[in-house]
C-alpha atoms as a PDB file:
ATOM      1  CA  UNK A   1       9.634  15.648   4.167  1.00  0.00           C
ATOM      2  CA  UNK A   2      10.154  19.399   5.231  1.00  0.00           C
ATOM      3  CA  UNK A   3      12.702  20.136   7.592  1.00  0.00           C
ATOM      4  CA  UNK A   4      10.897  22.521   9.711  1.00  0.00           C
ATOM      5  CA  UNK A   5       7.352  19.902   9.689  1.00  0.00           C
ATOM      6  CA  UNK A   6       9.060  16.357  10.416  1.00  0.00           C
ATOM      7  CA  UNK A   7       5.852  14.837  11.470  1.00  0.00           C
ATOM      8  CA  UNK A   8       3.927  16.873   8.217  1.00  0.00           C
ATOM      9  CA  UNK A   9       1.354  18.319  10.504  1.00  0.00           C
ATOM     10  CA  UNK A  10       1.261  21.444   8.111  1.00  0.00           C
ATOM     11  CA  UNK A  11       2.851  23.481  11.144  1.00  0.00           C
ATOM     12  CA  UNK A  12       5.210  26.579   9.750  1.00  0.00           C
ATOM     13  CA  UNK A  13       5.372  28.688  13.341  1.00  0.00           C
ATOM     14  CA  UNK A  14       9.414  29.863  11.814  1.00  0.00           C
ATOM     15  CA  UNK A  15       8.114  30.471   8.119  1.00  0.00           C
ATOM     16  CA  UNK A  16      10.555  28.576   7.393  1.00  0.00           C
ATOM     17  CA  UNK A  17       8.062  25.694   4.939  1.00  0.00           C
ATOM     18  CA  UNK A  18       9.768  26.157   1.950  1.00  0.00           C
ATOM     19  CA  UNK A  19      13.169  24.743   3.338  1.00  0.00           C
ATOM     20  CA  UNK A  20      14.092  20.654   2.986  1.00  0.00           C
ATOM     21  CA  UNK A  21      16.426  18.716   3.570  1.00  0.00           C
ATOM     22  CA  UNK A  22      19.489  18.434   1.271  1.00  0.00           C
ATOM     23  CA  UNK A  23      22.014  15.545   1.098  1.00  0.00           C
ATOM     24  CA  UNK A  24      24.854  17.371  -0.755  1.00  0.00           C
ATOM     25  CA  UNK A  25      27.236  17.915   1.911  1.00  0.00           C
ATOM     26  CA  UNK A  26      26.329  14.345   3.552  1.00  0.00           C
ATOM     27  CA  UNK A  27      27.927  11.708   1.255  1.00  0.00           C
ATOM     28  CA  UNK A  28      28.189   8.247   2.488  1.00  0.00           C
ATOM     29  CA  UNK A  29      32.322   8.226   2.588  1.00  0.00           C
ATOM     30  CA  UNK A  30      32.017  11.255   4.405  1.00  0.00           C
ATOM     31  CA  UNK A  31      29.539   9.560   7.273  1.00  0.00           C
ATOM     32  CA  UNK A  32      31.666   6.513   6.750  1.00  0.00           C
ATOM     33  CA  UNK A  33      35.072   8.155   7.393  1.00  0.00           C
ATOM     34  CA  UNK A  34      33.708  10.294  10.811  1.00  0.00           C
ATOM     35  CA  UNK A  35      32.409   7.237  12.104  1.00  0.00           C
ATOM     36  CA  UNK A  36      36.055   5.150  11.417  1.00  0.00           C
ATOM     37  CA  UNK A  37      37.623   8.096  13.073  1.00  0.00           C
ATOM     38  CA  UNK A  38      35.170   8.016  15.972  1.00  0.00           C
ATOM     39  CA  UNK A  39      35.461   4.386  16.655  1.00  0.00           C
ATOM     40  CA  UNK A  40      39.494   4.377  16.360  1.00  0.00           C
ATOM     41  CA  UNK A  41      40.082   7.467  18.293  1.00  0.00           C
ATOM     42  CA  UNK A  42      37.400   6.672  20.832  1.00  0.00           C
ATOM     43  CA  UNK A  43      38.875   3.659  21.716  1.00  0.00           C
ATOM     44  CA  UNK A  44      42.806   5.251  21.977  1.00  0.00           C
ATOM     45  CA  UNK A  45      41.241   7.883  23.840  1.00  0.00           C
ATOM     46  CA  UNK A  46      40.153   5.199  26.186  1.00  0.00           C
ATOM     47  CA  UNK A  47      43.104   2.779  26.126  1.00  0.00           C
ATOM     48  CA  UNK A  48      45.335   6.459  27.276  1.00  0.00           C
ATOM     49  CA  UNK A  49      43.060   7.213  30.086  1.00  0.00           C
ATOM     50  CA  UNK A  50      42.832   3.722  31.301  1.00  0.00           C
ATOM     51  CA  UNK A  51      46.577   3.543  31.185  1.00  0.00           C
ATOM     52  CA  UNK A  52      46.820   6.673  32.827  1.00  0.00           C
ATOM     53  CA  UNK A  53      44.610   5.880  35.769  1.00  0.00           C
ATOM     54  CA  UNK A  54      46.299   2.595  36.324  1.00  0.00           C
ATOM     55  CA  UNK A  55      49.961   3.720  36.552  1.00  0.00           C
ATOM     56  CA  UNK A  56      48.391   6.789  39.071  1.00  0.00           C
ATOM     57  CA  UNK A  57      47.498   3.355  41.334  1.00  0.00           C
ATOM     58  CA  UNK A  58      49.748   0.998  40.257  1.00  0.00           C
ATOM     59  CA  UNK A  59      53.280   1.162  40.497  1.00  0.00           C
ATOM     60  CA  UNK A  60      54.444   0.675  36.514  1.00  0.00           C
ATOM     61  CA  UNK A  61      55.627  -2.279  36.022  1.00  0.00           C
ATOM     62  CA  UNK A  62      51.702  -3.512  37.961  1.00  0.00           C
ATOM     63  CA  UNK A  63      50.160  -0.969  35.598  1.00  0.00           C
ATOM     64  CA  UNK A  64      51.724  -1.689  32.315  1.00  0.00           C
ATOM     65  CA  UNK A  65      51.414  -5.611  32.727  1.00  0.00           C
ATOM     66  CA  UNK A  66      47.743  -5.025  33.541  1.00  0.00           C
ATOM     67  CA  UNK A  67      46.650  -3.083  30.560  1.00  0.00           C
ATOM     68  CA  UNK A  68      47.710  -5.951  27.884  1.00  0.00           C
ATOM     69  CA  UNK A  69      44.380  -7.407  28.650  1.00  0.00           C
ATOM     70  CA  UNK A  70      42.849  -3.725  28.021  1.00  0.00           C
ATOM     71  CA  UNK A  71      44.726  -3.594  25.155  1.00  0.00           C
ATOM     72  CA  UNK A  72      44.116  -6.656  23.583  1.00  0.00           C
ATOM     73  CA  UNK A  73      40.437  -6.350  24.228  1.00  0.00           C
ATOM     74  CA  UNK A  74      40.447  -2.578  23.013  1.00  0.00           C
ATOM     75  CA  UNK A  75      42.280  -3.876  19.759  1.00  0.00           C
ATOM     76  CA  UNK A  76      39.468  -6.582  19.348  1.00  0.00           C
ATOM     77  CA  UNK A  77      36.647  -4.197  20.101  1.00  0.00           C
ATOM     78  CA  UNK A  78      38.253  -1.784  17.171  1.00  0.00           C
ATOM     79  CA  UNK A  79      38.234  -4.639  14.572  1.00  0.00           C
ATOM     80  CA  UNK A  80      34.938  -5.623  15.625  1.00  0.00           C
ATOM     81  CA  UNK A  81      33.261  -2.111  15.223  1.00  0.00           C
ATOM     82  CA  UNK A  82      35.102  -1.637  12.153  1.00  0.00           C
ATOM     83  CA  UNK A  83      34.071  -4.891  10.767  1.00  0.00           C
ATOM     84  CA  UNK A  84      30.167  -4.086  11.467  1.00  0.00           C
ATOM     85  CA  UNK A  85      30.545  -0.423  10.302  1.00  0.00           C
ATOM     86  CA  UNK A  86      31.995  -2.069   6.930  1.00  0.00           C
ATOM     87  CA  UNK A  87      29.766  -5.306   7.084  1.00  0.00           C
ATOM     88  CA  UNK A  88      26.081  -3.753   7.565  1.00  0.00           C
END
């Protein structure tokens, strides 16, 4: 498949047909490793913020009591999205 014709309708409006798609720099631990970084810093980044907002409401000892449940769940939701990322 061309990368400038993905539905190979023989359009070239760039003339840029005799490109395609290369691989090379996408290796499977590389896709593999940005998607473990997403998922674990994606979920810190939302543990932090939750935290955040709650001890802006909450006085702290309210706010950091009500985030174990966050955190446990966050913590769950990690291994869980690592485990499919690994297990499919």
């Amino acid at each position: 498949m061309r990368l400038i014709d993905p539905l190979v309708t023989g359009a070239d409006w760039l003339g840029l047909g005799g490109l395609t798609v290369s691989s090379a720099l996408v290796a499977p631990a590389i896709v593999a490793n940005v998607q473990v970084v997403a998922i674990v810093v994606g979920h810190v980044c939302g543990v932090v913020v939750a935290h955040d907002r709650a001890v802006r409401l909450f006085p702290r000892r309210a706010a950091v009591l009500g985030q174990l449940p966050l955190l446990v769940l966050m913590v769950a939701l990690t291994c869980l999205g690592l485990f499919l990322l690994f297990w499919g």
